[in-house]
Structures are given as structure tokens and as C-alpha cells.
PDB file of N, CA and C in Angstrom:
ATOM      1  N   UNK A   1       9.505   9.857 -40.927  1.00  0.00           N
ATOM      2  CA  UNK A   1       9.092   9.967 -39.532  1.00  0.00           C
ATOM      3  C   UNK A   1       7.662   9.446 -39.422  1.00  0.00           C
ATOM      4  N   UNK A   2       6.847   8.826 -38.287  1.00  0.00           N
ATOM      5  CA  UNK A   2       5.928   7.475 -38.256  1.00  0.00           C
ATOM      6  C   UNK A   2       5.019   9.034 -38.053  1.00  0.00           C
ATOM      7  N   UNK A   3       3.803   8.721 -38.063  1.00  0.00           N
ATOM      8  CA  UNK A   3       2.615   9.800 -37.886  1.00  0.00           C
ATOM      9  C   UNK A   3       2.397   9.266 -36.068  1.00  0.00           C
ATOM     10  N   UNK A   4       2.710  10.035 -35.550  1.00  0.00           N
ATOM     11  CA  UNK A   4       2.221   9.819 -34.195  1.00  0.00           C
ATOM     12  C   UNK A   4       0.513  10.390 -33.336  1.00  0.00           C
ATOM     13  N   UNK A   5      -0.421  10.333 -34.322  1.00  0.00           N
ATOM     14  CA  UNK A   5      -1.711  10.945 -34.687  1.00  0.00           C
ATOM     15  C   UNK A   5      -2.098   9.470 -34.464  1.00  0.00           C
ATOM     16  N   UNK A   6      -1.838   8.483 -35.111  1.00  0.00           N
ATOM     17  CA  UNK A   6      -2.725   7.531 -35.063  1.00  0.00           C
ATOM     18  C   UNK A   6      -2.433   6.488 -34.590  1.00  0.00           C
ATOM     19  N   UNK A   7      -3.776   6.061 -33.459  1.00  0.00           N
ATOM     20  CA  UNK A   7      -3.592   4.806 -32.480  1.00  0.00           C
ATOM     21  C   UNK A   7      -3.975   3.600 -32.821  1.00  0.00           C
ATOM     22  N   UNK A   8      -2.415   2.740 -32.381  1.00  0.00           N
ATOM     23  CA  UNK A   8      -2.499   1.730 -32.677  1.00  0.00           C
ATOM     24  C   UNK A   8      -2.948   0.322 -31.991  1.00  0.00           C
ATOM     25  N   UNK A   9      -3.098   0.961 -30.453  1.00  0.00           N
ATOM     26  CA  UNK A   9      -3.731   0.286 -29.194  1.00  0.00           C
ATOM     27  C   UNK A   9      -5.431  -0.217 -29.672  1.00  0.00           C
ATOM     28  N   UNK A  10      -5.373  -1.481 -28.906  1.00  0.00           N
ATOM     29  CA  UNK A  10      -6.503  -1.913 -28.703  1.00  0.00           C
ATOM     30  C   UNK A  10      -7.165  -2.152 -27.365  1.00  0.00           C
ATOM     31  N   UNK A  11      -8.004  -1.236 -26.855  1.00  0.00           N
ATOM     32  CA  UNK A  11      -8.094  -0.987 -25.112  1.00  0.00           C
ATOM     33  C   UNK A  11      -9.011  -2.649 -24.704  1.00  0.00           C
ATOM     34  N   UNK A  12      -8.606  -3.373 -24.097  1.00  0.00           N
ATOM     35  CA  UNK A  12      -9.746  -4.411 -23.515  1.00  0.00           C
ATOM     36  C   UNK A  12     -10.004  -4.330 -22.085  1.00  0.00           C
ATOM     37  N   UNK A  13     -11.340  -3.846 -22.123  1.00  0.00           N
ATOM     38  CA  UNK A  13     -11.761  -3.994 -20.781  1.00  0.00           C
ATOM     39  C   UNK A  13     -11.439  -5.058 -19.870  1.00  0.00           C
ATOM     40  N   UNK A  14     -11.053  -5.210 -18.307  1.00  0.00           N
ATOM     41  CA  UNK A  14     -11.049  -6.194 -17.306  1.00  0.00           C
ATOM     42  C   UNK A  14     -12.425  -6.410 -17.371  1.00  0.00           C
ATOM     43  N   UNK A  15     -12.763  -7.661 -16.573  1.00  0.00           N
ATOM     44  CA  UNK A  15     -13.725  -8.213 -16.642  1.00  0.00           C
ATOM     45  C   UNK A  15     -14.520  -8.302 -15.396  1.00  0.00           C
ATOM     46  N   UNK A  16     -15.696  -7.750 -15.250  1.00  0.00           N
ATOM     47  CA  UNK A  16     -15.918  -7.344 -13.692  1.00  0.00           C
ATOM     48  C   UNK A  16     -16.379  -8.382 -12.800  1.00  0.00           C
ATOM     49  N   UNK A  17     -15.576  -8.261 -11.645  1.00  0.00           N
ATOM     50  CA  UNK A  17     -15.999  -9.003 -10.896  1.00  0.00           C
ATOM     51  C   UNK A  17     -17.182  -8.838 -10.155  1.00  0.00           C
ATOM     52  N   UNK A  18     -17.719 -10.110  -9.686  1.00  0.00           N
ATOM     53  CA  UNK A  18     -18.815  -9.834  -8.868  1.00  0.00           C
ATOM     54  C   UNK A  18     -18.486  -9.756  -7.022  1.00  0.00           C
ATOM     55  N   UNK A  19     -18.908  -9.221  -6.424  1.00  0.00           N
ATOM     56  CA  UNK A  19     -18.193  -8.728  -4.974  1.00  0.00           C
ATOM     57  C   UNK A  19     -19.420  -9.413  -4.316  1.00  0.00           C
ATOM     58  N   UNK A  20     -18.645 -10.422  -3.291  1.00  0.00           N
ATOM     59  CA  UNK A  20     -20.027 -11.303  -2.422  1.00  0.00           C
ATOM     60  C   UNK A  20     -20.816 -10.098  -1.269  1.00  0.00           C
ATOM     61  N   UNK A  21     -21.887  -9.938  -1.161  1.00  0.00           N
ATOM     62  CA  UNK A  21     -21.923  -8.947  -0.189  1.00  0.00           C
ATOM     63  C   UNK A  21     -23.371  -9.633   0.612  1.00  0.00           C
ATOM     64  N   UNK A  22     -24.111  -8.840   1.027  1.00  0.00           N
ATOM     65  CA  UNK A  22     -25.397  -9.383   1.838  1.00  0.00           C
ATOM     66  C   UNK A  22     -26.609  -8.418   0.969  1.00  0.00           C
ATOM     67  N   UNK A  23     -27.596  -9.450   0.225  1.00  0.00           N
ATOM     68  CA  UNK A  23     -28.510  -8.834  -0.301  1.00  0.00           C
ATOM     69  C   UNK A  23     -29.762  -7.883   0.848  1.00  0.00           C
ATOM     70  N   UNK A  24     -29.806  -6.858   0.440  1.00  0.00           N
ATOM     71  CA  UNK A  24     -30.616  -6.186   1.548  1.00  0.00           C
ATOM     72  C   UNK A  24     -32.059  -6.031   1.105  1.00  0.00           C
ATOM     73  N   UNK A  25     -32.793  -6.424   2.240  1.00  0.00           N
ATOM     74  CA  UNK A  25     -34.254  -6.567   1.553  1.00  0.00           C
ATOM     75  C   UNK A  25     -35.013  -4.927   1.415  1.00  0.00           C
ATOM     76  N   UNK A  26     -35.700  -5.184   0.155  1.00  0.00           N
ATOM     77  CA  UNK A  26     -36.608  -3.832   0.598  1.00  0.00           C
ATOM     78  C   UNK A  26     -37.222  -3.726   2.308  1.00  0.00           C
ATOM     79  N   UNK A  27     -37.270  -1.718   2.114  1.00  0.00           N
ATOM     80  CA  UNK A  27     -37.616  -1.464   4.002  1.00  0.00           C
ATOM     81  C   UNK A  27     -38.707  -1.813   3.629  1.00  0.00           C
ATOM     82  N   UNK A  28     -39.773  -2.446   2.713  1.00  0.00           N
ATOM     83  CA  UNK A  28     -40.896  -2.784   3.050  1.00  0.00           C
ATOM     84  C   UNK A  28     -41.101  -4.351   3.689  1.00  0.00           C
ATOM     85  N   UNK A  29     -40.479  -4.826   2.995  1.00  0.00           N
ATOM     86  CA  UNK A  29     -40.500  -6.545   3.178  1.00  0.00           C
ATOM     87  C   UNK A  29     -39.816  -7.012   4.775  1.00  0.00           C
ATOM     88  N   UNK A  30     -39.408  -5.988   5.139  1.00  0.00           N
ATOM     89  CA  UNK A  30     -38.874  -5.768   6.858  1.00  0.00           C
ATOM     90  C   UNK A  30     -40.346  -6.003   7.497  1.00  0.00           C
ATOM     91  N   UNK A  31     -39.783  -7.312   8.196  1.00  0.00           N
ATOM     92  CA  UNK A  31     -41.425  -7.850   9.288  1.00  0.00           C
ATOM     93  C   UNK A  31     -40.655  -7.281  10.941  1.00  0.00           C
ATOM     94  N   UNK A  32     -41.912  -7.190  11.957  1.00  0.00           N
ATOM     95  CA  UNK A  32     -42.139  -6.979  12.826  1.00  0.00           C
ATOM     96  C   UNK A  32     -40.547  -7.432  13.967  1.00  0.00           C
ATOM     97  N   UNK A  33     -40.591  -8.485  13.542  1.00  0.00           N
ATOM     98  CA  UNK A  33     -39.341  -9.250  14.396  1.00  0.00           C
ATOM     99  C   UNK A  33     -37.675  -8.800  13.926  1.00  0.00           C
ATOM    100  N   UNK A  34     -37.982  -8.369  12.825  1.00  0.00           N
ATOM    101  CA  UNK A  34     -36.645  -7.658  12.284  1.00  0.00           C
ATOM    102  C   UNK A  34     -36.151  -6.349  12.896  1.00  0.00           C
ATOM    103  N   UNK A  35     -37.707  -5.376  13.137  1.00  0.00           N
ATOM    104  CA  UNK A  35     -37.606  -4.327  13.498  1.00  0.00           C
ATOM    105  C   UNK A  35     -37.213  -4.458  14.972  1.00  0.00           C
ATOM    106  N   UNK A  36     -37.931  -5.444  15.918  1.00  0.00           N
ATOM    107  CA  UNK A  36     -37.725  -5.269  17.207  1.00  0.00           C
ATOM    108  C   UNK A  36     -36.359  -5.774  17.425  1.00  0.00           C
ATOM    109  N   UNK A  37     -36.027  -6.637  16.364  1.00  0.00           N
ATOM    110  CA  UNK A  37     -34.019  -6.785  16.649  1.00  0.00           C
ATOM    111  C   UNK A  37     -33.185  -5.751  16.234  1.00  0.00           C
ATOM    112  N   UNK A  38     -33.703  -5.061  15.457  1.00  0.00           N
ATOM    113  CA  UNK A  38     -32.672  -3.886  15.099  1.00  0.00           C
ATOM    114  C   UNK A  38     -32.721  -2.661  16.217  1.00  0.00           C
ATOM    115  N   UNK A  39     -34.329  -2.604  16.666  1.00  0.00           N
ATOM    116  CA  UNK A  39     -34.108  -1.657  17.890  1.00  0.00           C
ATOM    117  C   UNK A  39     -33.268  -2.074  19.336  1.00  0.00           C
ATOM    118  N   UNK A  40     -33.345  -3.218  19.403  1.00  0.00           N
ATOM    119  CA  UNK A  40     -32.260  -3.836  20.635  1.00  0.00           C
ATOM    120  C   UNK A  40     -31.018  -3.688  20.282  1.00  0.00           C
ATOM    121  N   UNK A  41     -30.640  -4.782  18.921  1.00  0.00           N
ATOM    122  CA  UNK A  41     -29.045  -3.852  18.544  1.00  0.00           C
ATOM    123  C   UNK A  41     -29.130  -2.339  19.113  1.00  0.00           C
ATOM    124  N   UNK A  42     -29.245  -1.444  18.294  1.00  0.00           N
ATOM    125  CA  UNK A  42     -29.439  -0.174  18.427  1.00  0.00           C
ATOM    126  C   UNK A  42     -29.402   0.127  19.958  1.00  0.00           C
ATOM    127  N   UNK A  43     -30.187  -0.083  21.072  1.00  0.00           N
ATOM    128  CA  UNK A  43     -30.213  -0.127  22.272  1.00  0.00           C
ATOM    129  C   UNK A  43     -28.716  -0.509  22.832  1.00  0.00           C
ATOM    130  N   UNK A  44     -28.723  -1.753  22.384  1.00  0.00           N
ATOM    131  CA  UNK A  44     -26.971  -2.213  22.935  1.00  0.00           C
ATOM    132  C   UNK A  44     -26.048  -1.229  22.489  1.00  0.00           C
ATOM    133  N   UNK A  45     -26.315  -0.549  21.168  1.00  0.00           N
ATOM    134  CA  UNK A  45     -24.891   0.256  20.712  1.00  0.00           C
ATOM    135  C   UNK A  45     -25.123   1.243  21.337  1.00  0.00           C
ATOM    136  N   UNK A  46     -25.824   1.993  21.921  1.00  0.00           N
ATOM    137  CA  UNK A  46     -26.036   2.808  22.647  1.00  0.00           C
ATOM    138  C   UNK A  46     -25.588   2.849  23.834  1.00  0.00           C
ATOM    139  N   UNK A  47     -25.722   1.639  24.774  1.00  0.00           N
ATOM    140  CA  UNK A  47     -25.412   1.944  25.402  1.00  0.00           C
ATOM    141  C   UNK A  47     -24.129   1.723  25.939  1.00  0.00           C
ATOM    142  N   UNK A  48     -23.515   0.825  24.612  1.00  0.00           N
ATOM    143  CA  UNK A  48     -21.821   0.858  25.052  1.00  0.00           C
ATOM    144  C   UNK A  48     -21.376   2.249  24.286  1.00  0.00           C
ATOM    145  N   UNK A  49     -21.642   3.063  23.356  1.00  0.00           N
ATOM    146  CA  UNK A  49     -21.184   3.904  23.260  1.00  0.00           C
ATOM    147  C   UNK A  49     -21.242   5.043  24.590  1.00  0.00           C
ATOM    148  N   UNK A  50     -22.226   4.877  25.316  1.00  0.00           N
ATOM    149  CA  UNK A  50     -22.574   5.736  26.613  1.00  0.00           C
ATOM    150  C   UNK A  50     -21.157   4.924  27.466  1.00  0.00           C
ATOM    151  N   UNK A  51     -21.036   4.197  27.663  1.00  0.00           N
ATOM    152  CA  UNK A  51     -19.852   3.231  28.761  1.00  0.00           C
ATOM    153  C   UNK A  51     -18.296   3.659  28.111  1.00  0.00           C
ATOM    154  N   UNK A  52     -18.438   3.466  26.948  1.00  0.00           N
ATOM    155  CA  UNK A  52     -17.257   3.922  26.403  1.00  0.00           C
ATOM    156  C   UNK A  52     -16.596   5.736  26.297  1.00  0.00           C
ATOM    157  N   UNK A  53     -17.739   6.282  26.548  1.00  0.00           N
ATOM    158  CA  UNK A  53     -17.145   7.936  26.382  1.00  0.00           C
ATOM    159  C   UNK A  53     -17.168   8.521  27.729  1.00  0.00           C
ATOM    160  N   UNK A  54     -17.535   7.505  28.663  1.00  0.00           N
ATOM    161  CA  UNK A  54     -17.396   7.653  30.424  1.00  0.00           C
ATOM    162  C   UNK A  54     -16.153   7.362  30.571  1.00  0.00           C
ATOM    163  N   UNK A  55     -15.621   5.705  29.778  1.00  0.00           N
ATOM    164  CA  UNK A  55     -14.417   5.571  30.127  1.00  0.00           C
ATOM    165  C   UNK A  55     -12.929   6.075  29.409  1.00  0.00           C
ATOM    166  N   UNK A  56     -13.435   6.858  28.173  1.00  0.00           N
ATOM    167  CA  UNK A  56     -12.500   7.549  27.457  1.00  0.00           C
ATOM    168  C   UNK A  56     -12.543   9.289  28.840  1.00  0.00           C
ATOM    169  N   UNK A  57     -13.572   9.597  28.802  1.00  0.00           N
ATOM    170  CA  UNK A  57     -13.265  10.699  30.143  1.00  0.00           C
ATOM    171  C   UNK A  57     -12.531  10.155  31.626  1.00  0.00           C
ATOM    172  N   UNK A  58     -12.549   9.187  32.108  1.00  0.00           N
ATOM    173  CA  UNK A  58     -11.923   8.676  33.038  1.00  0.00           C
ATOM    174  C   UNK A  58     -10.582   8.766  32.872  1.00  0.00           C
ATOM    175  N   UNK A  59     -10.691   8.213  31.585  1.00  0.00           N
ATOM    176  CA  UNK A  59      -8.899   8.010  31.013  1.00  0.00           C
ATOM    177  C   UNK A  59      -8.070   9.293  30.867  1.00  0.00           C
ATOM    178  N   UNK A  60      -9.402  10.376  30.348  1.00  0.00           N
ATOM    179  CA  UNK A  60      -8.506  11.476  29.826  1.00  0.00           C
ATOM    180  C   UNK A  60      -8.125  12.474  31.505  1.00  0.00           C
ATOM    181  N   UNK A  61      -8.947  11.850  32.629  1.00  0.00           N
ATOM    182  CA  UNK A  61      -8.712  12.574  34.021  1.00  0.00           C
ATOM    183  C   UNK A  61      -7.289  11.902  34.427  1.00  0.00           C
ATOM    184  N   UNK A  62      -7.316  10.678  34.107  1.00  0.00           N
ATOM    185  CA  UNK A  62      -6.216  10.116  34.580  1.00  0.00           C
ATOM    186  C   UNK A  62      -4.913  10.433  34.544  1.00  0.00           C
ATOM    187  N   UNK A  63      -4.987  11.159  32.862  1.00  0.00           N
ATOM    188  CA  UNK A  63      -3.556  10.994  32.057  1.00  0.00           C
ATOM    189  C   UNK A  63      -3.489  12.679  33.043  1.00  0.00           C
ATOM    190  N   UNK A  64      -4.509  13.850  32.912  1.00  0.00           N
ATOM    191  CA  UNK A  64      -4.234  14.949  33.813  1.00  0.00           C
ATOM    192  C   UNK A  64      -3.728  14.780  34.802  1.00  0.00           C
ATOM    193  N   UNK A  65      -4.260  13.715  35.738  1.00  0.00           N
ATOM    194  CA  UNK A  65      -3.504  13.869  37.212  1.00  0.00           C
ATOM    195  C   UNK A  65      -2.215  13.465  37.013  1.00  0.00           C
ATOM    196  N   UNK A  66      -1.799  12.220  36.065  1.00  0.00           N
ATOM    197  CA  UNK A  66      -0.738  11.797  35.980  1.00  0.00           C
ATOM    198  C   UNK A  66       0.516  12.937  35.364  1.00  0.00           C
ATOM    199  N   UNK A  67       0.014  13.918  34.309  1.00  0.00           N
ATOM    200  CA  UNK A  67       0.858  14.967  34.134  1.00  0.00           C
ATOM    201  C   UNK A  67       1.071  16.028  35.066  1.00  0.00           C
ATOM    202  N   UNK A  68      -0.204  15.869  36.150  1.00  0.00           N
ATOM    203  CA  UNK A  68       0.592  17.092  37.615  1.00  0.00           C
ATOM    204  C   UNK A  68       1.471  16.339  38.376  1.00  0.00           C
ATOM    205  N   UNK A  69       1.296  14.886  38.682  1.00  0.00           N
ATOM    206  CA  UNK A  69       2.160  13.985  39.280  1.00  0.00           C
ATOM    207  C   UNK A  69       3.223  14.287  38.742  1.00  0.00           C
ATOM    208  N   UNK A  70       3.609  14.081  37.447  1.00  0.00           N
ATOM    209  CA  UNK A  70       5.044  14.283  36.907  1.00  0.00           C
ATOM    210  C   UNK A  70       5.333  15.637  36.767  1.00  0.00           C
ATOM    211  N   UNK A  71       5.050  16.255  36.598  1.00  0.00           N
ATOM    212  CA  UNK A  71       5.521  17.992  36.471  1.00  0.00           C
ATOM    213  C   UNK A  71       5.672  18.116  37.850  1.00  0.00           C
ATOM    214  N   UNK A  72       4.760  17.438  39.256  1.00  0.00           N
ATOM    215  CA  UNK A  72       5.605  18.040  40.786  1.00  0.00           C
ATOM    216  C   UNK A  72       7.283  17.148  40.907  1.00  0.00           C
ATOM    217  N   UNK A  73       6.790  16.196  39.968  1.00  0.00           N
ATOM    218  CA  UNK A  73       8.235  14.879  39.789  1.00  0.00           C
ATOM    219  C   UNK A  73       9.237  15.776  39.603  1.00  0.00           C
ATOM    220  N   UNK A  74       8.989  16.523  38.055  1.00  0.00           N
ATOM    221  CA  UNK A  74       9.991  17.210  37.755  1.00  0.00           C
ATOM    222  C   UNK A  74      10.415  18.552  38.497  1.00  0.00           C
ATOM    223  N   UNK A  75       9.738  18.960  38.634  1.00  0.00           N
ATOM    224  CA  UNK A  75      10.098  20.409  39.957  1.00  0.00           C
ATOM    225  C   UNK A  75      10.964  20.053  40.948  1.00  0.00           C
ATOM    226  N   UNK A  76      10.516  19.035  42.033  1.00  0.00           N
ATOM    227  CA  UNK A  76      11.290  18.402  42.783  1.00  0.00           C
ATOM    228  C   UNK A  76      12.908  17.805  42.616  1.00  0.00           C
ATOM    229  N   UNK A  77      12.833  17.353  41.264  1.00  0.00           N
ATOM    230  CA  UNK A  77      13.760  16.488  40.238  1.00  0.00           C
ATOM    231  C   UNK A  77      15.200  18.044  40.348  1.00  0.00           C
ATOM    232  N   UNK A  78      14.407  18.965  39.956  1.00  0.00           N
ATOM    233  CA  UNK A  78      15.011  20.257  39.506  1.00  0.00           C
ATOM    234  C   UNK A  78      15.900  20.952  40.702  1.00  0.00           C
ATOM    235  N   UNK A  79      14.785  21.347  41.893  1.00  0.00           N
ATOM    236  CA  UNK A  79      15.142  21.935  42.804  1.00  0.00           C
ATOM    237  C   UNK A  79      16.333  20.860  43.594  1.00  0.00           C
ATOM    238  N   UNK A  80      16.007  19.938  43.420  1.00  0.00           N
ATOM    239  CA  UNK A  80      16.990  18.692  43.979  1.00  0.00           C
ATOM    240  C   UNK A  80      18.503  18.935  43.136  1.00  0.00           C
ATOM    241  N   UNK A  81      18.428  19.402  41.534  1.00  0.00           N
ATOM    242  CA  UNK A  81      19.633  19.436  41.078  1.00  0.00           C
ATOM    243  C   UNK A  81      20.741  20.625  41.540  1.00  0.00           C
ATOM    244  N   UNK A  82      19.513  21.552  41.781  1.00  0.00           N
ATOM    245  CA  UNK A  82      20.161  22.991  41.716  1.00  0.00           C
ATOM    246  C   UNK A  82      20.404  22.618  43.293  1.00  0.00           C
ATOM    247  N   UNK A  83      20.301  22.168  44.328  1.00  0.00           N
ATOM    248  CA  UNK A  83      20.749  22.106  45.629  1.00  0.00           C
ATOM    249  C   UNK A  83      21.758  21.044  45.497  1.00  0.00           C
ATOM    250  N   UNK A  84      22.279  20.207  44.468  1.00  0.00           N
ATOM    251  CA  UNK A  84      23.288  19.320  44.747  1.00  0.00           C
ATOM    252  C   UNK A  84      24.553  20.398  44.205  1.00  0.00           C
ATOM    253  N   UNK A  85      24.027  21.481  43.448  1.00  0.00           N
ATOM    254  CA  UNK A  85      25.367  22.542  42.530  1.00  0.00           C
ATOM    255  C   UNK A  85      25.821  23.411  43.471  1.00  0.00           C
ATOM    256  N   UNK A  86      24.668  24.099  44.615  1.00  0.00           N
ATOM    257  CA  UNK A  86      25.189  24.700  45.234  1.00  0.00           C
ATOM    258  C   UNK A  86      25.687  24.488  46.823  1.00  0.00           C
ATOM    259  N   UNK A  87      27.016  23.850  47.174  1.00  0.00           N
ATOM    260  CA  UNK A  87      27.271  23.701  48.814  1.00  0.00           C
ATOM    261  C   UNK A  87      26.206  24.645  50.065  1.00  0.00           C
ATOM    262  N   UNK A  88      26.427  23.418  50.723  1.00  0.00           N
ATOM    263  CA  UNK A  88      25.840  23.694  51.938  1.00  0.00           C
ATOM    264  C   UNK A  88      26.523  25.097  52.977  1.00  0.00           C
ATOM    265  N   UNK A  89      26.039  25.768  53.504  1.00  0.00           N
ATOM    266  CA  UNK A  89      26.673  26.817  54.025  1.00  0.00           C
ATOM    267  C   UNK A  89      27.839  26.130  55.348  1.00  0.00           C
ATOM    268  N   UNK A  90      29.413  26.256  55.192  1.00  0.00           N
ATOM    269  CA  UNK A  90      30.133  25.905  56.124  1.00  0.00           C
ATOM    270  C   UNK A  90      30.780  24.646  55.710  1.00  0.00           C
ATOM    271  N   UNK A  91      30.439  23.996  54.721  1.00  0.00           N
ATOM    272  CA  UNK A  91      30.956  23.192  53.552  1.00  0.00           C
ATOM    273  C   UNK A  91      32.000  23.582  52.893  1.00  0.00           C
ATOM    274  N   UNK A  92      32.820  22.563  52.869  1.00  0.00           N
ATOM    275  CA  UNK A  92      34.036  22.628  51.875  1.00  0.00           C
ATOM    276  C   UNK A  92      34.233  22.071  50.781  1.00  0.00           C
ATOM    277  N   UNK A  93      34.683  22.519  49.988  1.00  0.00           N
ATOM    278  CA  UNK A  93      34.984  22.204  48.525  1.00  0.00           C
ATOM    279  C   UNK A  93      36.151  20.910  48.341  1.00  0.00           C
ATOM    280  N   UNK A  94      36.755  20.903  49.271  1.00  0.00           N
ATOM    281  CA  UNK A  94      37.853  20.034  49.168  1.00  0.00           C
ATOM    282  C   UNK A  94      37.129  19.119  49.321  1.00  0.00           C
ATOM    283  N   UNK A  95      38.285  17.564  48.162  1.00  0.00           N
ATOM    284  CA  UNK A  95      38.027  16.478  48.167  1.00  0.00           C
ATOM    285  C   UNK A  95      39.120  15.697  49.028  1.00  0.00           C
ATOM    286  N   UNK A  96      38.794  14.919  49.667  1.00  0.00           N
ATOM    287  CA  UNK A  96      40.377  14.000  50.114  1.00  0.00           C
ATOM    288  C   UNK A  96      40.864  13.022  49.855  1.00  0.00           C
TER     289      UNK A  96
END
């Protein structure tokens, strides 16, 4: 029976890749004109995030009214069924 204690594998590392990315400068070497563009970005994201959570609340009023719209839909829908089950008073059942 083989000794199963001892390894016979030879592990070889993959070989690492290098990943293209954007070298980032030290925050010191950041000049004047860098800073005043990053505060405008910043400004812009701001203020579409402000436009965007106005219009995610708009949306979320919308979908409310639209679920009382349909729940009076369905009430109506309902009371409409239960008045087609039960005859009109002086109504006959016969078909001809």
C-alpha cells in the first residue's frame, strides 16, 4: 500500500498580472486647479443627487395615489360583481 504522507505535487504559482488603473498623485502634489475641479464635480454631484431624491419622492407619491386609484378600481370592480349575483327586485330568473 503507497504511503499517502508524502507529496508528490509541485505547486507553481500563476503569474501576476498587472491591472491598468489610473496612477493617483500624492494629496500633496494636488495644485490649486485640481482642487477647484474637484469641488465643482462635487457641487454637480450634489446637486443631482438633491434632483434625484425629489424625483425618487415624486415617484414614490405617484405609485401611492396610483394604489388608491386601483384599490377604489377594485371596490367598485367588487361591488359591481356582487350586484350582477344578486337580481334586481321584481326581476325574473327566467331565461327565454
Amino acid at each position: 500500500m503507497p504511503d499517502k504522507t508524502t507529496a508528490s505535487a509541485i505547486i507553481i504559482p500563476f503569474p501576476l498580472r498587472k491591472r491598468p488603473g489610473i496612477a493617483l498623485a500624492p494629496i500633496e502634489a494636488v495644485g490649486a486647479a485640481e482642487t477647484v475641479g474637484l469641488a465643482r464635480v462635487m457641487g454637480e454631484l450634489d446637486i443631482a443627487l438633491t434632483r434625484q431624491t425629489a424625483a425618487v419622492a415624486s415617484w414614490r407619491t405617484s405609485i401611492q395615489h396610483l394604489r388608491v386609484a386601483l384599490d377604489s378600481l377594485d371596490a367598485s370592480l367588487r361591488h359591481f360583481h356582487v350586484n350582477l349575483e344578486t337580481p334586481a327586485p321584481g326581476a325574473s330568473h327566467q331565461r327565454r
